[in-house]
C-alpha atoms as a PDB file:
ATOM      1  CA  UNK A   1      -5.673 -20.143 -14.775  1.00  0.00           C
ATOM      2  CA  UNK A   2      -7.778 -18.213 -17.122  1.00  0.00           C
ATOM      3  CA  UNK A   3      -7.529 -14.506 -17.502  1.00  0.00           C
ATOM      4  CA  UNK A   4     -10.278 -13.112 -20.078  1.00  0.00           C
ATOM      5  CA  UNK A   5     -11.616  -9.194 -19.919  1.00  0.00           C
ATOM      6  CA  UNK A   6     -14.532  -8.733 -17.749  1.00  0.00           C
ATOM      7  CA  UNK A   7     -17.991  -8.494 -18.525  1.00  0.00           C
ATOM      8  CA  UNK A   8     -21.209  -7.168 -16.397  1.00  0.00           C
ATOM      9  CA  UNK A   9     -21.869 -10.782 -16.085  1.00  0.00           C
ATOM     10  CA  UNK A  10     -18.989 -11.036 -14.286  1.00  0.00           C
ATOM     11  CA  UNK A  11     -20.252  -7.539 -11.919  1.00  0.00           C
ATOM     12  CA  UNK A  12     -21.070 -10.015  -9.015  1.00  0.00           C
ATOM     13  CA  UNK A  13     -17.252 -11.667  -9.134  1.00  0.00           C
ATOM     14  CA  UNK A  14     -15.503  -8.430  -9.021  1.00  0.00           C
ATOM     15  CA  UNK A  15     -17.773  -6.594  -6.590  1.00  0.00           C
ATOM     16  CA  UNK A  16     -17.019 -10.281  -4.192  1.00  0.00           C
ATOM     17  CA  UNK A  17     -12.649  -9.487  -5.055  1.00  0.00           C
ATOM     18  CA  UNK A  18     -13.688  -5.313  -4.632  1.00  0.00           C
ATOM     19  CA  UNK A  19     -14.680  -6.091  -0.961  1.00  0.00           C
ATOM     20  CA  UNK A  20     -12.102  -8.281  -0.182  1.00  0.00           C
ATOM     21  CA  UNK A  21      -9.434  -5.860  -1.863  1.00  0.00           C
ATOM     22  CA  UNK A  22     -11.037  -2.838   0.660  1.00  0.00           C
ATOM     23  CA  UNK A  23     -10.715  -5.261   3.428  1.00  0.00           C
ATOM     24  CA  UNK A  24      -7.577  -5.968   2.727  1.00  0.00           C
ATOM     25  CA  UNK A  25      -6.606  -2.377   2.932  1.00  0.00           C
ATOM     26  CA  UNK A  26      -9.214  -1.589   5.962  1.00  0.00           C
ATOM     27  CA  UNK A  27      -5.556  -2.673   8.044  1.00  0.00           C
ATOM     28  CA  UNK A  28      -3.805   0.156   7.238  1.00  0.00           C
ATOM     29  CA  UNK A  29      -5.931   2.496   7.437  1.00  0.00           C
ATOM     30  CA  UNK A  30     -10.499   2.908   8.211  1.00  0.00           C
ATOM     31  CA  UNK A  31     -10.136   5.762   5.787  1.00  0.00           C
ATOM     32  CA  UNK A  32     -10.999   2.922   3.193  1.00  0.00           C
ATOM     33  CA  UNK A  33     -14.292   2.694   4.609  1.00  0.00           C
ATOM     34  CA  UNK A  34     -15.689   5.560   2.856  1.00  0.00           C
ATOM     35  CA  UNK A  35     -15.580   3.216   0.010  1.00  0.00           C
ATOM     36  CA  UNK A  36     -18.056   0.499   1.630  1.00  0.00           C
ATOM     37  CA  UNK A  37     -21.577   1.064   0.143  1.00  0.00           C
ATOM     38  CA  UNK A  38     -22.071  -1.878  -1.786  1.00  0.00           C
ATOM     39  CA  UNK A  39     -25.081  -1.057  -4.212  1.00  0.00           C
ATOM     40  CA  UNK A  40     -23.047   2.187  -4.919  1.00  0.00           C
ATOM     41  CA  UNK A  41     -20.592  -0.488  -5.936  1.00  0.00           C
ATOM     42  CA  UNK A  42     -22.467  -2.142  -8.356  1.00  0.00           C
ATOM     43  CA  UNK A  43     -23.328   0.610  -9.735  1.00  0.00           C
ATOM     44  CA  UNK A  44     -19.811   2.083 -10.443  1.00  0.00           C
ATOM     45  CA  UNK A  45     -18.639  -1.003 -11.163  1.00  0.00           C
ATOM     46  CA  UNK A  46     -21.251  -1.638 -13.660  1.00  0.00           C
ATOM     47  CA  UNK A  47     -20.833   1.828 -15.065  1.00  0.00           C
ATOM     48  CA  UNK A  48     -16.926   1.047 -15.290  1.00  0.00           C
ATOM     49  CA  UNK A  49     -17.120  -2.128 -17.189  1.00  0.00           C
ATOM     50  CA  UNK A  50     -19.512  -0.734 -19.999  1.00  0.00           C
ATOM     51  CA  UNK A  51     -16.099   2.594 -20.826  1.00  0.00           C
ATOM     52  CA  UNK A  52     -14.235   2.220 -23.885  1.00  0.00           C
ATOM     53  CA  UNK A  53     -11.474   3.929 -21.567  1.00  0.00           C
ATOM     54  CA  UNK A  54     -11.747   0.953 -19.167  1.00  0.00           C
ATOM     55  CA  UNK A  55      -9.974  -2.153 -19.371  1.00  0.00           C
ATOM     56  CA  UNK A  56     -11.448  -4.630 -16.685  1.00  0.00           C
ATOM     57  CA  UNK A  57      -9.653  -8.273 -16.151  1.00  0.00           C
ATOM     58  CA  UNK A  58     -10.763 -11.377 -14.496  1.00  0.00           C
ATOM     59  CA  UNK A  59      -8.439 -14.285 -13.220  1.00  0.00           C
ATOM     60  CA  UNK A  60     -10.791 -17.508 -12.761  1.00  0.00           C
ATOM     61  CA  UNK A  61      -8.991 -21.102 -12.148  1.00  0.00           C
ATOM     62  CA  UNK A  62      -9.488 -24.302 -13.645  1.00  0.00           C
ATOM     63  CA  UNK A  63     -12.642 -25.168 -11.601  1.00  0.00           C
ATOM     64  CA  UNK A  64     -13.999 -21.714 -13.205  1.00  0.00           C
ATOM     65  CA  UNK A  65     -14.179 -19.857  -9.731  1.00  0.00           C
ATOM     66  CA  UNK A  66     -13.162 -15.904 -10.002  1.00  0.00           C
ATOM     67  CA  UNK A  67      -9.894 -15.450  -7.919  1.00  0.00           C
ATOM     68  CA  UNK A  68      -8.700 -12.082  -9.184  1.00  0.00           C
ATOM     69  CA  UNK A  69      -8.897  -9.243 -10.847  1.00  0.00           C
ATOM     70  CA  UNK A  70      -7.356  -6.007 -12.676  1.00  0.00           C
ATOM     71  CA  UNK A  71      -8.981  -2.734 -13.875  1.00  0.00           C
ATOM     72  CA  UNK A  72      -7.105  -0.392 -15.659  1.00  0.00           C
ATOM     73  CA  UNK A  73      -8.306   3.017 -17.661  1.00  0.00           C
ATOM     74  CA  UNK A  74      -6.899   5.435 -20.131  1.00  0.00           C
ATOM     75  CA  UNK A  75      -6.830   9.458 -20.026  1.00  0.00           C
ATOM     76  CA  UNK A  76      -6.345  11.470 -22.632  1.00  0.00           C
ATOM     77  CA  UNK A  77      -4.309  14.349 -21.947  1.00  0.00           C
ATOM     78  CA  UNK A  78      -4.151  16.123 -25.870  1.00  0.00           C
ATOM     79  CA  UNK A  79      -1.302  18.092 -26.470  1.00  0.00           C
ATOM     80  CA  UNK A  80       1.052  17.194 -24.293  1.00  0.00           C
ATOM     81  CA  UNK A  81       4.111  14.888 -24.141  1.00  0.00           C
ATOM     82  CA  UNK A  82       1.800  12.146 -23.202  1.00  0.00           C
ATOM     83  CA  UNK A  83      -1.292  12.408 -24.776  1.00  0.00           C
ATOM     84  CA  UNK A  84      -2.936   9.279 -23.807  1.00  0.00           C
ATOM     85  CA  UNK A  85      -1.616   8.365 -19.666  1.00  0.00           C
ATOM     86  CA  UNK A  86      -2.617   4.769 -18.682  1.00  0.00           C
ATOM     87  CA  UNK A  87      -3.855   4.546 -15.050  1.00  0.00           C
ATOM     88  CA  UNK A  88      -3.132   1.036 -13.495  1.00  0.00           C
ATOM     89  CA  UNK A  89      -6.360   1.428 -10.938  1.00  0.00           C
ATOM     90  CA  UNK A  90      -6.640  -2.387  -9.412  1.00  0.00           C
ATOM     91  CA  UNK A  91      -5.160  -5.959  -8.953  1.00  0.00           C
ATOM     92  CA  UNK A  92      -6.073  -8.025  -6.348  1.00  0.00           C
ATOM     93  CA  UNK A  93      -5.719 -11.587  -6.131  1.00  0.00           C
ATOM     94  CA  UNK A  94      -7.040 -13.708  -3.333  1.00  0.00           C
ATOM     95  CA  UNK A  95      -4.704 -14.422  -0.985  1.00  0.00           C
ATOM     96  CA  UNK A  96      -5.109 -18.325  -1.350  1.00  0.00           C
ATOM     97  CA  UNK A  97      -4.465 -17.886  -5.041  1.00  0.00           C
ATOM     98  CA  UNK A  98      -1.487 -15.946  -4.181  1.00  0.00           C
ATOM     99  CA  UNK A  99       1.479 -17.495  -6.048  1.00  0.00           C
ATOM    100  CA  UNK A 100       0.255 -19.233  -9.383  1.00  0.00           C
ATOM    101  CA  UNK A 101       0.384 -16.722 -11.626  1.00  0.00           C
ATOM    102  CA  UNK A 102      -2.960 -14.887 -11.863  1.00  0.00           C
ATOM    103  CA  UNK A 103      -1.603 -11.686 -10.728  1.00  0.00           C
ATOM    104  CA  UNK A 104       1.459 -11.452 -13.288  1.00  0.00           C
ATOM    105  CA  UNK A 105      -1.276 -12.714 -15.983  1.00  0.00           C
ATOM    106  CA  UNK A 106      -3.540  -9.639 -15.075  1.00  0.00           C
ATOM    107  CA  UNK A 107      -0.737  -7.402 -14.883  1.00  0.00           C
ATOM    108  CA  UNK A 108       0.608  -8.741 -18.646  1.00  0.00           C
ATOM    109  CA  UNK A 109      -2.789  -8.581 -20.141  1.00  0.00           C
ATOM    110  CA  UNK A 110      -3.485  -4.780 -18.454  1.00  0.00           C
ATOM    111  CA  UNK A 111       0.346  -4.355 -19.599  1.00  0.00           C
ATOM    112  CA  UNK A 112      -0.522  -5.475 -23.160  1.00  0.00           C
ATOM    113  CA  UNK A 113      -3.755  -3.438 -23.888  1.00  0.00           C
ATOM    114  CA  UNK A 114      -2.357  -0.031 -22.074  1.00  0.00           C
ATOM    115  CA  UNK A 115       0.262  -0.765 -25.665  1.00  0.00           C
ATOM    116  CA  UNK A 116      -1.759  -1.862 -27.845  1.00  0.00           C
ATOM    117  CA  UNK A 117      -3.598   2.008 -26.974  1.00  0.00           C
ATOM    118  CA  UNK A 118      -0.426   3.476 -27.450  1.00  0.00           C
ATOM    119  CA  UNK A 119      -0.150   4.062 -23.921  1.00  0.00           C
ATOM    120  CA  UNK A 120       3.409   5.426 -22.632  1.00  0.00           C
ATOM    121  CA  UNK A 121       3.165   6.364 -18.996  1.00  0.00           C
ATOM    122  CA  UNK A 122       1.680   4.350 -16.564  1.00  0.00           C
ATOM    123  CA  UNK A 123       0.929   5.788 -13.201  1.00  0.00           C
ATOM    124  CA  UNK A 124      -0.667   3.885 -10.260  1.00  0.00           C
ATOM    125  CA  UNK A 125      -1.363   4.295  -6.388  1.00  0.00           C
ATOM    126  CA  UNK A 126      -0.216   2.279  -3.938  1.00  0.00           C
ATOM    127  CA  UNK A 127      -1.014   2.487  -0.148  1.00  0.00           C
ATOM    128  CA  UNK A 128       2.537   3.880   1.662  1.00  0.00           C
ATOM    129  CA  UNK A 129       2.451   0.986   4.450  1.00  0.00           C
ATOM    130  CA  UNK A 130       1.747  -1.858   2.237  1.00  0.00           C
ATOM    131  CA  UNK A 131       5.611  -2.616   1.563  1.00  0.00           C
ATOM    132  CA  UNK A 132       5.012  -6.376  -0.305  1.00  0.00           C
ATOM    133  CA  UNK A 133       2.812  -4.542  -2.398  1.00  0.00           C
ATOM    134  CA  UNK A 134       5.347  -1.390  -3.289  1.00  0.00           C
ATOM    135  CA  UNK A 135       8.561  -4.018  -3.543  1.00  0.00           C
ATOM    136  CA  UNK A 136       6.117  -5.865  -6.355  1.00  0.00           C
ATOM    137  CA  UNK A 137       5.257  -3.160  -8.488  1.00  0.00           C
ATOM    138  CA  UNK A 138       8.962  -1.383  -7.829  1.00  0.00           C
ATOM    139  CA  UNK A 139      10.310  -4.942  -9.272  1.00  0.00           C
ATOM    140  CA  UNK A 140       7.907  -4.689 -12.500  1.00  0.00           C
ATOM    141  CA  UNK A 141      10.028  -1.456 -13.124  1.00  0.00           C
ATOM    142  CA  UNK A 142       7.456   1.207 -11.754  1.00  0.00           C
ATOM    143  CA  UNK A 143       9.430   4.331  -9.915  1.00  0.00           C
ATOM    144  CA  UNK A 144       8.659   6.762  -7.014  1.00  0.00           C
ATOM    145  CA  UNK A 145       6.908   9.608  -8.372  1.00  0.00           C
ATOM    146  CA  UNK A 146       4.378  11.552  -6.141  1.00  0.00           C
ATOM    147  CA  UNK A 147       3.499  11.578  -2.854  1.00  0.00           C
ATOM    148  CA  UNK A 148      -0.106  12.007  -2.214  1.00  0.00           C
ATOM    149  CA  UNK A 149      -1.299  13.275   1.648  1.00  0.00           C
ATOM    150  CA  UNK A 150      -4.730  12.815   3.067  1.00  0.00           C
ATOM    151  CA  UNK A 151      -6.472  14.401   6.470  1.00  0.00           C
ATOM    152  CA  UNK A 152      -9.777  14.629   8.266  1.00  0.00           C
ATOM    153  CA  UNK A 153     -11.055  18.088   8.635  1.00  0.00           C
END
């Protein structure tokens, strides 16, 4: 498993993991489907990977096919206790690659550049009804800490 930072030659891997990530999630709720125009996609996607703020990872195996990925970002927030908040945004592995380490690699690598920034909050958001995904990040030492409410008006 190879875990390297992304690069917009890399835009067509992550927008492939992107819409199998919002699939993914489409069980829980359709309110992910607002997120479904691809070519908007590529084009935030493409705008993300070119931020200094923006740390994007990709997870390919030995046969060099992409089979995860992690995007993280910084915000600066001056003068206050935490000037500089790291935002874990994405990791999604596919589920067949589930298991072999490319998910704790992205996580390490995100982990390791949020320090390297000087990073000491991380916050992140994690769908309420996906419980594997909550007992994972609650065992990597993350904590309760909002709760964030959505309705259709």
């Amino acid at each position: 498993m190879k875990i390297k930072k992304a690069t917009v030659k890399d835009l067509d891997d992550i927008l492939e993991l992107a819409s199998l990530m919002l699939d993914f999630h489409y069980k829980f709720d359709d309110y992910y489907k607002i997120y479904e125009k691809y070519e908007d996609h590529r084009k935030f996607y493409g705008d993300q990977l070119k931020k200094k703020n923006v740390q994007f990872l990709i997870a390919k195996n030995d046969d060099g096919d992409a089979v995860g990925f992690g995007q993280s970002s910084i915000v600066s927030i001056p003068k206050t206790r935490a000037p500089k908040i790291g935002k874990l945004i994405s990791i999604f592995v596919k589920p067949e690659h589930r298991g072999k380490g490319a998910g704790r690699g992205l996580f390490e690598k995100q982990m390791s550049w949020l320090k390297k920034n000087k990073v000491k909050y991380i916050e992140m958001h994690v769908d309420a009804r996906n419980k594997k995904a909550l007992a994972l990040w609650k065992k990597q030492g993350f904590k309760d800490y909002q709760i964030s409410l959505k309705m259709e008006i």
